[in-house]
PDB file of N, CA and C in Angstrom:
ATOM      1  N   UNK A   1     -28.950-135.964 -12.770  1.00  0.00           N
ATOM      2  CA  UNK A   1     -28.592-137.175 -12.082  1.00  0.00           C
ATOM      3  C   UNK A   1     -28.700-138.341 -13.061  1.00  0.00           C
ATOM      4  N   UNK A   2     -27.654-139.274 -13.142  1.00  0.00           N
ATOM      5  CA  UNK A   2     -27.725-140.378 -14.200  1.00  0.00           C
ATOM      6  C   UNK A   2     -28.053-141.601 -13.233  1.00  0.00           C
ATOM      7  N   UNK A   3     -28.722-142.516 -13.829  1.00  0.00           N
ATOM      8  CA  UNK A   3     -29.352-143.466 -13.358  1.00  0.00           C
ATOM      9  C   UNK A   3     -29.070-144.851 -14.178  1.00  0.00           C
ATOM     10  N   UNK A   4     -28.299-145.318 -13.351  1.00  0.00           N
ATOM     11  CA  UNK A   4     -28.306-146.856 -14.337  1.00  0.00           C
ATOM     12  C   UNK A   4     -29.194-147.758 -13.843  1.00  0.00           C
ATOM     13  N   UNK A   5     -29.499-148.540 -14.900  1.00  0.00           N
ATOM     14  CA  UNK A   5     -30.263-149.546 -14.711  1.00  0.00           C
ATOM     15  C   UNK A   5     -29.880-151.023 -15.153  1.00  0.00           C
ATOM     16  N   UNK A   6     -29.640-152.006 -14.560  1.00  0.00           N
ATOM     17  CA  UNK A   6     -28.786-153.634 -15.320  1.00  0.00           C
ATOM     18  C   UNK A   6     -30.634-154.188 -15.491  1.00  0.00           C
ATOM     19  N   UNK A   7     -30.576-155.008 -16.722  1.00  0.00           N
ATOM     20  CA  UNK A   7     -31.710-155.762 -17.210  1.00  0.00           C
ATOM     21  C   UNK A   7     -31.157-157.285 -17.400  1.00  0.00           C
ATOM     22  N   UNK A   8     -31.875-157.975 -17.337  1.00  0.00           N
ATOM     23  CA  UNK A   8     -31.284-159.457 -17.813  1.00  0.00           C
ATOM     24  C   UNK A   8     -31.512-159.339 -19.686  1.00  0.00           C
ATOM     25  N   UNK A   9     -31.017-160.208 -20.496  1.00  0.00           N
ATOM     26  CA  UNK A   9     -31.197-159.786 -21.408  1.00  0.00           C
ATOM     27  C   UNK A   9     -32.916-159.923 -22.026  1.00  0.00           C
ATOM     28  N   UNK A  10     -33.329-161.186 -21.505  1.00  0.00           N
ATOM     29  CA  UNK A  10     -34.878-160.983 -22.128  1.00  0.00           C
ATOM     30  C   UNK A  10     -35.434-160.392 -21.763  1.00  0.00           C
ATOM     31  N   UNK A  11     -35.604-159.505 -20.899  1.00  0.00           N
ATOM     32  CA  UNK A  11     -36.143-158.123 -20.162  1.00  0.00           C
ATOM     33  C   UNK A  11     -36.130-157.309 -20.700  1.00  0.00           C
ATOM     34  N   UNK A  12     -34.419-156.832 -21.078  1.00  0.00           N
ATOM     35  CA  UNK A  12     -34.021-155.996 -22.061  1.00  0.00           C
ATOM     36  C   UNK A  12     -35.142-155.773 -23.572  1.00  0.00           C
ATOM     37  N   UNK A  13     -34.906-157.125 -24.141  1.00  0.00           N
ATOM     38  CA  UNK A  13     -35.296-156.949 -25.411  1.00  0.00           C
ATOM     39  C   UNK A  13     -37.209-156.974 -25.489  1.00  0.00           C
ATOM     40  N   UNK A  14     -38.058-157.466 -24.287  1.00  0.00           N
ATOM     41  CA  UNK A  14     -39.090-157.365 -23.815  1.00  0.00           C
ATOM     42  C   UNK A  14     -39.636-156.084 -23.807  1.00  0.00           C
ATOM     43  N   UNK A  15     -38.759-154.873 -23.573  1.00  0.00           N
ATOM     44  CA  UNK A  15     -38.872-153.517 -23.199  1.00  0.00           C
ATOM     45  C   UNK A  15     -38.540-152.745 -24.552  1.00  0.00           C
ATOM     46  N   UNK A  16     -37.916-153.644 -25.273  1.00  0.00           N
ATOM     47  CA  UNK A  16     -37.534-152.619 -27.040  1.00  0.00           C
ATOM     48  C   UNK A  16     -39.162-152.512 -27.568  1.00  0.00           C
ATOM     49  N   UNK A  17     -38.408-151.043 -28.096  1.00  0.00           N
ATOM     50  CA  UNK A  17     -39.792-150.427 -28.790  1.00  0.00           C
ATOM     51  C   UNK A  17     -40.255-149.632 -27.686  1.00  0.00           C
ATOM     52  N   UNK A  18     -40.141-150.077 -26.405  1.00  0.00           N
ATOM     53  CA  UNK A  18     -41.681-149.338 -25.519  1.00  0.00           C
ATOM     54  C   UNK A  18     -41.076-148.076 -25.077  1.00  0.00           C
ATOM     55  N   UNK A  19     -42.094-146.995 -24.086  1.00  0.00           N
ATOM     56  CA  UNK A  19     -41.351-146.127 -23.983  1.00  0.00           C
ATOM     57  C   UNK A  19     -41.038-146.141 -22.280  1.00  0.00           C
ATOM     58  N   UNK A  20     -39.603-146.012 -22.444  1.00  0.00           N
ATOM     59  CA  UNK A  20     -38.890-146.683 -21.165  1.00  0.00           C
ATOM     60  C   UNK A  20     -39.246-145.811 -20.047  1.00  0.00           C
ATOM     61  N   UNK A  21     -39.017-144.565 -20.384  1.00  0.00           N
ATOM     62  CA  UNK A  21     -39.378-143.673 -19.382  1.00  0.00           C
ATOM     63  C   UNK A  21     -40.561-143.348 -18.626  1.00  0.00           C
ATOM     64  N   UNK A  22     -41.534-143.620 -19.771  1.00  0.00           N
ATOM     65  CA  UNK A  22     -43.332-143.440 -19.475  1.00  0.00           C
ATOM     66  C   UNK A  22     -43.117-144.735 -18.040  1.00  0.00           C
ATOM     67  N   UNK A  23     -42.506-146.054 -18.520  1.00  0.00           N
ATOM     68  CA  UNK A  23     -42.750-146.925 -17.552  1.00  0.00           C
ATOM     69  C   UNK A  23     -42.429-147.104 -16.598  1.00  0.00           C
ATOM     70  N   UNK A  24     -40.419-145.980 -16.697  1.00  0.00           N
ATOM     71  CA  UNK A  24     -40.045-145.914 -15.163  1.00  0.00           C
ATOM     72  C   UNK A  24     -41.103-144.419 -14.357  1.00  0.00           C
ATOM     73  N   UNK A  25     -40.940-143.527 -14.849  1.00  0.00           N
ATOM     74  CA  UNK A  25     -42.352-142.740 -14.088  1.00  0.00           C
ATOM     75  C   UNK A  25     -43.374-143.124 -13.386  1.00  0.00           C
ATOM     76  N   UNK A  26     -43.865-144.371 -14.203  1.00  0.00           N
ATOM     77  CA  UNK A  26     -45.185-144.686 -13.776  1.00  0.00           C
ATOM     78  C   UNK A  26     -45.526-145.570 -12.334  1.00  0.00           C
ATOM     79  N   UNK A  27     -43.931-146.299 -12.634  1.00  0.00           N
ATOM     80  CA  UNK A  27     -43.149-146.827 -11.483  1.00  0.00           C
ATOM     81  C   UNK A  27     -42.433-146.754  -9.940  1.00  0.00           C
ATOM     82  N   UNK A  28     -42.377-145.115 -10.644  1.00  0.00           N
ATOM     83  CA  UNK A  28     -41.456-144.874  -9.810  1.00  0.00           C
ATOM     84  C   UNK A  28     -42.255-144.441  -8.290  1.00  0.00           C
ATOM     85  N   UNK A  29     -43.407-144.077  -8.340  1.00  0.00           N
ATOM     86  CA  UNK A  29     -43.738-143.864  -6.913  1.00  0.00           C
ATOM     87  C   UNK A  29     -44.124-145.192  -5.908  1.00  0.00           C
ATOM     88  N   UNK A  30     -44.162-145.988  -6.634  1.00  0.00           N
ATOM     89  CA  UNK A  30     -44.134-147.357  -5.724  1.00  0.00           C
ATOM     90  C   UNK A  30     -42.818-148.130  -5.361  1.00  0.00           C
ATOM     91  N   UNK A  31     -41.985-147.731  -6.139  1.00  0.00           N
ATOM     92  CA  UNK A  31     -40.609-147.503  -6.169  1.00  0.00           C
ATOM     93  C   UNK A  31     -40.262-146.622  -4.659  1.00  0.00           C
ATOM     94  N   UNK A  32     -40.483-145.520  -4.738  1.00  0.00           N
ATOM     95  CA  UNK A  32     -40.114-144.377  -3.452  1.00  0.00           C
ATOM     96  C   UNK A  32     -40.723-145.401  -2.069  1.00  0.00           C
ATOM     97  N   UNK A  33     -42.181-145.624  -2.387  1.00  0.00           N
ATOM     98  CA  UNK A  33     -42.780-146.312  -1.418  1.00  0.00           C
ATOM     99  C   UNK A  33     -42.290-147.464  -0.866  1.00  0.00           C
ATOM    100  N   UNK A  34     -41.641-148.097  -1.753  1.00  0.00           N
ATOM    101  CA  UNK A  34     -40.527-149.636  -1.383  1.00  0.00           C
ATOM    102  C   UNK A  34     -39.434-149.212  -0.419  1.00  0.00           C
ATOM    103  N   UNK A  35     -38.623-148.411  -1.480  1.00  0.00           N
ATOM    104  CA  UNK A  35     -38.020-147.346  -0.567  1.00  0.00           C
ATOM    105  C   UNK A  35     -38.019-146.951   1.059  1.00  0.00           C
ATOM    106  N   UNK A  36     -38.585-146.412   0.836  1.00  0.00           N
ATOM    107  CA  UNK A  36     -39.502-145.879   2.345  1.00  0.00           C
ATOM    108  C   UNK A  36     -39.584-147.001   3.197  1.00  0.00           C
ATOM    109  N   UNK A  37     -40.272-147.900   2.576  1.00  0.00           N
ATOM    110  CA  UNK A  37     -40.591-149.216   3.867  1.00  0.00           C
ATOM    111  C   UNK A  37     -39.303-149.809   3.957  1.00  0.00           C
ATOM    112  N   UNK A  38     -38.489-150.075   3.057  1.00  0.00           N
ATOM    113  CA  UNK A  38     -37.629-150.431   3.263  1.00  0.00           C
ATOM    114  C   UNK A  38     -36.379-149.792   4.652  1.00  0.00           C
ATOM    115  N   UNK A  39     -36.420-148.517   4.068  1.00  0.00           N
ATOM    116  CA  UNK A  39     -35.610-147.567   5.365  1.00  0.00           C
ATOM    117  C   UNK A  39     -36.334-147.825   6.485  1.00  0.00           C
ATOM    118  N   UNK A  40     -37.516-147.571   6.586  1.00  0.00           N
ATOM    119  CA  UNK A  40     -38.185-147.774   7.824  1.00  0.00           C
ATOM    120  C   UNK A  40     -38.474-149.129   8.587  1.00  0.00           C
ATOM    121  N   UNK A  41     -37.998-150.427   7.973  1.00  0.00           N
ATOM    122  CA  UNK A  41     -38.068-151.709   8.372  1.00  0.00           C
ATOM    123  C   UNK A  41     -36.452-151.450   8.768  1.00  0.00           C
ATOM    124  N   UNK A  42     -35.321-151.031   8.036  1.00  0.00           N
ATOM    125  CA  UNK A  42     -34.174-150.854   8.364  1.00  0.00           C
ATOM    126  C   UNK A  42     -34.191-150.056  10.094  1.00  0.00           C
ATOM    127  N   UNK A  43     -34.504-148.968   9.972  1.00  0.00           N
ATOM    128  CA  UNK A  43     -34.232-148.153  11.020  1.00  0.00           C
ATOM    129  C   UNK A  43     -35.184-148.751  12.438  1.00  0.00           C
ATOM    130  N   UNK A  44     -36.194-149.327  11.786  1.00  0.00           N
ATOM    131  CA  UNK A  44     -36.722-150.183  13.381  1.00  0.00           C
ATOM    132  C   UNK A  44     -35.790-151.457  13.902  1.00  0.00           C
ATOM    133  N   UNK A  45     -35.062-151.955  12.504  1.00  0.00           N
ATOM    134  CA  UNK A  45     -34.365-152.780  13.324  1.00  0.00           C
ATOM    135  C   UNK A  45     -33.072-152.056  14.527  1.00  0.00           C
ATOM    136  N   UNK A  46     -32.476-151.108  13.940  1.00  0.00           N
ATOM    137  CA  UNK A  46     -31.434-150.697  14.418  1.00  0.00           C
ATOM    138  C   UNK A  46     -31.712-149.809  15.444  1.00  0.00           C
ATOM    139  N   UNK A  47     -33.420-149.233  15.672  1.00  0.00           N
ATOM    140  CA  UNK A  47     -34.026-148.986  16.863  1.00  0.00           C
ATOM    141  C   UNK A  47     -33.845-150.135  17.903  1.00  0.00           C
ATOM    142  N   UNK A  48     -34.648-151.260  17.679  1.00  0.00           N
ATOM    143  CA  UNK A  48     -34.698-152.429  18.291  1.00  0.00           C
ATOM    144  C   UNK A  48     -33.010-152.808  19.060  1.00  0.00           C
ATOM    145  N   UNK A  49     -32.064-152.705  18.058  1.00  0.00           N
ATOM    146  CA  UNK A  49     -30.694-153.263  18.238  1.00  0.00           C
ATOM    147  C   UNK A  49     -30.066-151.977  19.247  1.00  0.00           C
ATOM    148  N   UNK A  50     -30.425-150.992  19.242  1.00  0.00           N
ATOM    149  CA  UNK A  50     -30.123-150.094  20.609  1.00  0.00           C
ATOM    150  C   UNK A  50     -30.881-149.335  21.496  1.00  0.00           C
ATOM    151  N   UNK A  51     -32.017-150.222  21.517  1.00  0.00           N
ATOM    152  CA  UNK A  51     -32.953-150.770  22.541  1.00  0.00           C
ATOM    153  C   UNK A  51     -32.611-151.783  23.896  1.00  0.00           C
ATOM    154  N   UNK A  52     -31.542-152.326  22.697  1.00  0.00           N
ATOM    155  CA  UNK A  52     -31.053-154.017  23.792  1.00  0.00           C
ATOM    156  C   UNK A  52     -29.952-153.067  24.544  1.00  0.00           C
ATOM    157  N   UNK A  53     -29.288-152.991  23.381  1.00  0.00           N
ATOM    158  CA  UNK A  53     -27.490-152.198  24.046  1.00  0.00           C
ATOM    159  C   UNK A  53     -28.169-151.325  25.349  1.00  0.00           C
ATOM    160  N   UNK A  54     -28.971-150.280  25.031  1.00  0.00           N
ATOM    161  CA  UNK A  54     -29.178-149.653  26.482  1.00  0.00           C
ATOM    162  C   UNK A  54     -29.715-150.492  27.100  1.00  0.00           C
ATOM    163  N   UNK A  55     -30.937-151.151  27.417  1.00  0.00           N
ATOM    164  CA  UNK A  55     -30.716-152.011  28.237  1.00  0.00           C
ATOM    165  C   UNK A  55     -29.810-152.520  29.164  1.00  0.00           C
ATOM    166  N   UNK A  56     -28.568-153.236  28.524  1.00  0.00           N
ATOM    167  CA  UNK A  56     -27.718-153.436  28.747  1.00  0.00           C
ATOM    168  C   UNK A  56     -26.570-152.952  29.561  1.00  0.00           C
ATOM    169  N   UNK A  57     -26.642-151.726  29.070  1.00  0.00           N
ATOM    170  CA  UNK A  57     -26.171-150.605  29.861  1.00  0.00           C
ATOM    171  C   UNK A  57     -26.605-150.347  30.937  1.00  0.00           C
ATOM    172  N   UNK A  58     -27.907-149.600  31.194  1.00  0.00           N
ATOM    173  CA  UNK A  58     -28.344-149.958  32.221  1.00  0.00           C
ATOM    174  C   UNK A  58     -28.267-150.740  33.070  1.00  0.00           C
ATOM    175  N   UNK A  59     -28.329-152.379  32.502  1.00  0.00           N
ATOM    176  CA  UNK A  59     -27.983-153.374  33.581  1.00  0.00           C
ATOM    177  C   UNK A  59     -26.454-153.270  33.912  1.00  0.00           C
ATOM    178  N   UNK A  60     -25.846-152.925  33.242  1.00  0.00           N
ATOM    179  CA  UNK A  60     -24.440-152.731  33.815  1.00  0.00           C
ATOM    180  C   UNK A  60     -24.089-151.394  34.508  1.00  0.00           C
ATOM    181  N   UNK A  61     -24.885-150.663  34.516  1.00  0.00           N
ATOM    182  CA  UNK A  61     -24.775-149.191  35.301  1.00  0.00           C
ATOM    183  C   UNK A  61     -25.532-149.358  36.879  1.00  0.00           C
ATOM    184  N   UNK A  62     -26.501-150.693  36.911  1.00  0.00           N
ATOM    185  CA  UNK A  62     -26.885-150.866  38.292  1.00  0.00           C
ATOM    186  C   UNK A  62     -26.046-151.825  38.877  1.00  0.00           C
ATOM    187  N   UNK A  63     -24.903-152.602  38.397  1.00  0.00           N
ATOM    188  CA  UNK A  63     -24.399-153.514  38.599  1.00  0.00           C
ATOM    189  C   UNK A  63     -23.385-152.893  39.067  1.00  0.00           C
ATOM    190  N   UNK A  64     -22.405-151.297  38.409  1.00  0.00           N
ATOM    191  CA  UNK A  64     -21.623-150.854  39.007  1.00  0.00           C
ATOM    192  C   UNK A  64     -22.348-149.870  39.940  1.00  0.00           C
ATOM    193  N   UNK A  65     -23.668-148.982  40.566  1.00  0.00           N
ATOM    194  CA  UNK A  65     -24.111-149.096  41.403  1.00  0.00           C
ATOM    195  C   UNK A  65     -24.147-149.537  42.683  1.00  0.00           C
ATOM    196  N   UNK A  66     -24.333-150.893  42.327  1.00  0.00           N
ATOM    197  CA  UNK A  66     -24.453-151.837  43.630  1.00  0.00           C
ATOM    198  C   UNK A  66     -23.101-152.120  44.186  1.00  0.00           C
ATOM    199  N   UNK A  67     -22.092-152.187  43.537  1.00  0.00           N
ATOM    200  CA  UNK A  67     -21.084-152.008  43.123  1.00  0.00           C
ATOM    201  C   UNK A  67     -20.085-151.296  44.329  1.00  0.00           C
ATOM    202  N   UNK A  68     -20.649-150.114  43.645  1.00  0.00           N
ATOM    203  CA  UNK A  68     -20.145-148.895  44.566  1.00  0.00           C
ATOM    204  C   UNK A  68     -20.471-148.519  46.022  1.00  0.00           C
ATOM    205  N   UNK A  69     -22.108-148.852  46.548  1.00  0.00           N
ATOM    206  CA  UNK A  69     -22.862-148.922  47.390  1.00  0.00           C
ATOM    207  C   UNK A  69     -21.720-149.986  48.105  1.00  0.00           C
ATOM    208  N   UNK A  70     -21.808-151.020  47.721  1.00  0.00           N
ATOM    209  CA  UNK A  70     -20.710-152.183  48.448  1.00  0.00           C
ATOM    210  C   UNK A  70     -20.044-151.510  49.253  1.00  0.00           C
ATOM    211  N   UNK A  71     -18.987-151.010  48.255  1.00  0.00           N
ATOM    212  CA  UNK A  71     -17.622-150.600  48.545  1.00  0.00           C
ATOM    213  C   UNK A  71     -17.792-149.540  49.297  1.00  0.00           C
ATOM    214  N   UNK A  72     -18.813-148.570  49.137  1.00  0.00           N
ATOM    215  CA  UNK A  72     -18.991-147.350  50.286  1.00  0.00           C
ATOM    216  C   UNK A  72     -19.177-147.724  51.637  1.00  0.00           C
ATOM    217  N   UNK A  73     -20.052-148.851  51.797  1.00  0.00           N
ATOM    218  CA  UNK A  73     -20.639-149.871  52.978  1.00  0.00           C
ATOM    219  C   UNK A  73     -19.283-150.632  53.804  1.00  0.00           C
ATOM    220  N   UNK A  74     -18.634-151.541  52.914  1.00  0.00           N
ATOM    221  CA  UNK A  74     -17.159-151.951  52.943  1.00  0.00           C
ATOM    222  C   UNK A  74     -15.946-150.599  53.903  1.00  0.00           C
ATOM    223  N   UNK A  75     -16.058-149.541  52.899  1.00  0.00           N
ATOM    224  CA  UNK A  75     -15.302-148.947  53.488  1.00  0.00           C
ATOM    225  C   UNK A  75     -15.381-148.072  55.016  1.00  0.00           C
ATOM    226  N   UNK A  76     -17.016-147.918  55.020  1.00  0.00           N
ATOM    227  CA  UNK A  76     -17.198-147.716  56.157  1.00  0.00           C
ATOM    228  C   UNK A  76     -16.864-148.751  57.737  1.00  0.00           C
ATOM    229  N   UNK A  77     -17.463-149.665  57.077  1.00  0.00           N
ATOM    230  CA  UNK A  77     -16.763-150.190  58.007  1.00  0.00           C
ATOM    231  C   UNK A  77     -15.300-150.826  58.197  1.00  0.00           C
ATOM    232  N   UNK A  78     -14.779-150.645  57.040  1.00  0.00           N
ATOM    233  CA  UNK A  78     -13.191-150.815  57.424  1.00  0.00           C
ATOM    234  C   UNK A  78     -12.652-149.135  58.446  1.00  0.00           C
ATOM    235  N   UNK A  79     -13.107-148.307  58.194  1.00  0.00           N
ATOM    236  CA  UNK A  79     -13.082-147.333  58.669  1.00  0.00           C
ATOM    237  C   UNK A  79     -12.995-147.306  60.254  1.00  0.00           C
ATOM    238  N   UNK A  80     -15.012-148.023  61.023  1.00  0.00           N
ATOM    239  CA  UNK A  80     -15.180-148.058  62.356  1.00  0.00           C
ATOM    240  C   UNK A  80     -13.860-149.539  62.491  1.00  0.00           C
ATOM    241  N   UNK A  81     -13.688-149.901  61.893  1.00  0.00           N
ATOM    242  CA  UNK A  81     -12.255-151.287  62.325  1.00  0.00           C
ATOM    243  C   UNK A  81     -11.331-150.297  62.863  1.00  0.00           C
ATOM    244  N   UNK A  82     -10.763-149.427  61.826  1.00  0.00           N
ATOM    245  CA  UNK A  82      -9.375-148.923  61.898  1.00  0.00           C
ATOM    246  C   UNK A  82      -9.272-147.964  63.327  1.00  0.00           C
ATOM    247  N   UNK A  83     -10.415-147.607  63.115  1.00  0.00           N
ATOM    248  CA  UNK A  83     -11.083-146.051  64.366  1.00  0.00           C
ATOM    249  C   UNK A  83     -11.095-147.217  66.028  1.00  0.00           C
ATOM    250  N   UNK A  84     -11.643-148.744  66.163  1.00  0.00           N
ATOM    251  CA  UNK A  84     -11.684-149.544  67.098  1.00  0.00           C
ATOM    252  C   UNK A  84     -10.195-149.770  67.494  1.00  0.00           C
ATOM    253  N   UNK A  85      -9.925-150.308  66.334  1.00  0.00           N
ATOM    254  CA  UNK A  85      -8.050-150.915  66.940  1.00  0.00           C
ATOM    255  C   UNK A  85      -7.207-150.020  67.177  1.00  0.00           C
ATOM    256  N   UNK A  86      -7.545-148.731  66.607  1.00  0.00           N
ATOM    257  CA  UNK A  86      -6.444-147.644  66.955  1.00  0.00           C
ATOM    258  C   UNK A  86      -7.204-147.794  68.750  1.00  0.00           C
ATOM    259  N   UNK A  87      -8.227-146.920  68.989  1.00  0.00           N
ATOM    260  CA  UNK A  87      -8.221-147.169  70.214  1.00  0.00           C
ATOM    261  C   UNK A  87      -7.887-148.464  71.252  1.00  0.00           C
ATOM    262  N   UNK A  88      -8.268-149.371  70.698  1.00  0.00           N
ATOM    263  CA  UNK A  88      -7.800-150.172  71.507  1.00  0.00           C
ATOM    264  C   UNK A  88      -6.189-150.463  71.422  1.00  0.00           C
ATOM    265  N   UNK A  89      -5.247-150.097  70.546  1.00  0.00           N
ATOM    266  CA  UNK A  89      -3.976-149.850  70.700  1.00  0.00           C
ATOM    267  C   UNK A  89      -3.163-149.408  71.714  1.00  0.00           C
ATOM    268  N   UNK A  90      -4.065-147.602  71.836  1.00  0.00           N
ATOM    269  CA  UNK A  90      -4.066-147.086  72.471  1.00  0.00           C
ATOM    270  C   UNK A  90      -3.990-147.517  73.807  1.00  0.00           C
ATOM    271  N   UNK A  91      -4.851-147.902  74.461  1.00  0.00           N
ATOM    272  CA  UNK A  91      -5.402-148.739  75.327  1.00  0.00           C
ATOM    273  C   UNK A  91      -4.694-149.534  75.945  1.00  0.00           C
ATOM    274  N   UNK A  92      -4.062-150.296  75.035  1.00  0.00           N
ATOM    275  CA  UNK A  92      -3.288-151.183  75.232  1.00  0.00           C
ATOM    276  C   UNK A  92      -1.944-150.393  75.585  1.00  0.00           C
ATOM    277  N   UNK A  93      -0.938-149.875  74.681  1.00  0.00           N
ATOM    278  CA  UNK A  93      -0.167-149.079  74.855  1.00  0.00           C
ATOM    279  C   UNK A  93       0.137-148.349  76.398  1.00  0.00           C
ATOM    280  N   UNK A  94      -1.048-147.824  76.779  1.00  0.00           N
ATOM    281  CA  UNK A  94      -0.982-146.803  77.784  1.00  0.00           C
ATOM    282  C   UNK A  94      -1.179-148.001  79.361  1.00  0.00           C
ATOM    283  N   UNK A  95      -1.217-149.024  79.026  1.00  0.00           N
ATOM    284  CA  UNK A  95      -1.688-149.926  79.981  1.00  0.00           C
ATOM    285  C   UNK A  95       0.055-150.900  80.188  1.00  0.00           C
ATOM    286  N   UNK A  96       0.551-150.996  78.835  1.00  0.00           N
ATOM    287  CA  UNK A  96       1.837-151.565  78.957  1.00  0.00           C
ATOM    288  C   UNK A  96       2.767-150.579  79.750  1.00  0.00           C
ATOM    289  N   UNK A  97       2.686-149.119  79.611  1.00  0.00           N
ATOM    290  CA  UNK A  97       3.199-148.315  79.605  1.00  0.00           C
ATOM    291  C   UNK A  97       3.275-148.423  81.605  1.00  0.00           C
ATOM    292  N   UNK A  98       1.673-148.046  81.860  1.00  0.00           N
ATOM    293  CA  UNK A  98       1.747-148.379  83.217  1.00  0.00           C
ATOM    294  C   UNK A  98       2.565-149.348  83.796  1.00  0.00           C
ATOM    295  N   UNK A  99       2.156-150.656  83.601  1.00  0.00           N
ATOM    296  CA  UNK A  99       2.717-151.966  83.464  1.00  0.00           C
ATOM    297  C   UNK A  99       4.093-151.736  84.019  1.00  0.00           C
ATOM    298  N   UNK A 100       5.131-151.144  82.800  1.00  0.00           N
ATOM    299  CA  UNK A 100       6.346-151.002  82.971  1.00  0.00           C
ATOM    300  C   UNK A 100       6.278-149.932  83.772  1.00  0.00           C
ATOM    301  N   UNK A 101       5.985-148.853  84.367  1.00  0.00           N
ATOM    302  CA  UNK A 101       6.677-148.154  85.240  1.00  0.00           C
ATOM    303  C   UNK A 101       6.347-148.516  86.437  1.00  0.00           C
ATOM    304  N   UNK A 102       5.133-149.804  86.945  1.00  0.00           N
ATOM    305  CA  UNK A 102       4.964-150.268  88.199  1.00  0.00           C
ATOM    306  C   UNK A 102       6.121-151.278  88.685  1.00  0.00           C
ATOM    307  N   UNK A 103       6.656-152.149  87.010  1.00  0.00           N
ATOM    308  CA  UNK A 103       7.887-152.763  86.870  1.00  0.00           C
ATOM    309  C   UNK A 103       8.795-152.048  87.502  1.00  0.00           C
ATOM    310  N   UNK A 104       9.235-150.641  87.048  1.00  0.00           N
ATOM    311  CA  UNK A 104      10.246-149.740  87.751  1.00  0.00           C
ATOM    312  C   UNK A 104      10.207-149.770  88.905  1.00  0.00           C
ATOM    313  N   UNK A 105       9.199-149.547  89.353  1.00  0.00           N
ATOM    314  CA  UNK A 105       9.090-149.197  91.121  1.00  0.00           C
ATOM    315  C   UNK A 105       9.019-150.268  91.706  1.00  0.00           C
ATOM    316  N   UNK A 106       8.744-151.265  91.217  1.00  0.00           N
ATOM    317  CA  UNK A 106       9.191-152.423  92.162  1.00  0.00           C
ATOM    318  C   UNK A 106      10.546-153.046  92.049  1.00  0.00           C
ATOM    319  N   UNK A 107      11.133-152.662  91.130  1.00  0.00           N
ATOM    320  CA  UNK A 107      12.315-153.372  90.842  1.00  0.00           C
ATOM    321  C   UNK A 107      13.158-152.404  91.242  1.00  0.00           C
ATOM    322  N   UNK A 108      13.315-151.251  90.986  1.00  0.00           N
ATOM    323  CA  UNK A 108      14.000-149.767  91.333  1.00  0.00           C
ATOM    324  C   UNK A 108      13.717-149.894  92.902  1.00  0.00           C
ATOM    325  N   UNK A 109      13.152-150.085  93.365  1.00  0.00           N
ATOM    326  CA  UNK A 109      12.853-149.765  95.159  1.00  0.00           C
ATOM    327  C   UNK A 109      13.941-150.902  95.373  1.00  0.00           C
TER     328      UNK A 109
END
């Protein structure tokens, strides 16, 4: 695995002579450890950030819920409406119906 590294230049020439490698080694496990916290400050945020979203969800999953409950409630009773006026249609109907054939017999006689 090749590994680059950018230096500023007085860094660079700060580091001539020494031995580069002894110092990235010596480095390097606090390095991993940066690392590490780093991912792990990363991944709590993006815990945190779909933490909210469900949330969210949720609040919008009781919202279509309630939602639905409505409309089940709603439709029921558009239902006992439709089930009332038909009968009373009915009702009506069979009463006109009379109506006119008492019309007949009095007018027919």
């Amino acid at each position: 695995m090749r590994l680059e590294i950018t230096l500023p230049r007085e860094r660079f020439k700060a580091l001539k002579g020494r031995d580069v490698k002894a110092i990235i080694e010596g480095n390097l496990s606090r390095v991993e450890e940066t690392l590490k916290a780093e991912r792990e400050e990363f991944l709590r945020g993006k815990m945190g950030k779909l933490e909210e979203k469900l949330r969210e969800m949720e609040g919008e999953i009781e919202e279509l819920r309630e939602f639905y409950e409505k409309a089940l409630r709603d439709r029921e009773l558009m239902t006992a409406e439709r089930d009332r006026l038909r009968k009373e249609n009915e009702e009506l109907r069979k009463a006109v119906e009379e109506r006119k054939r008492e019309l007949e017999r009095v007018h027919g006689s």
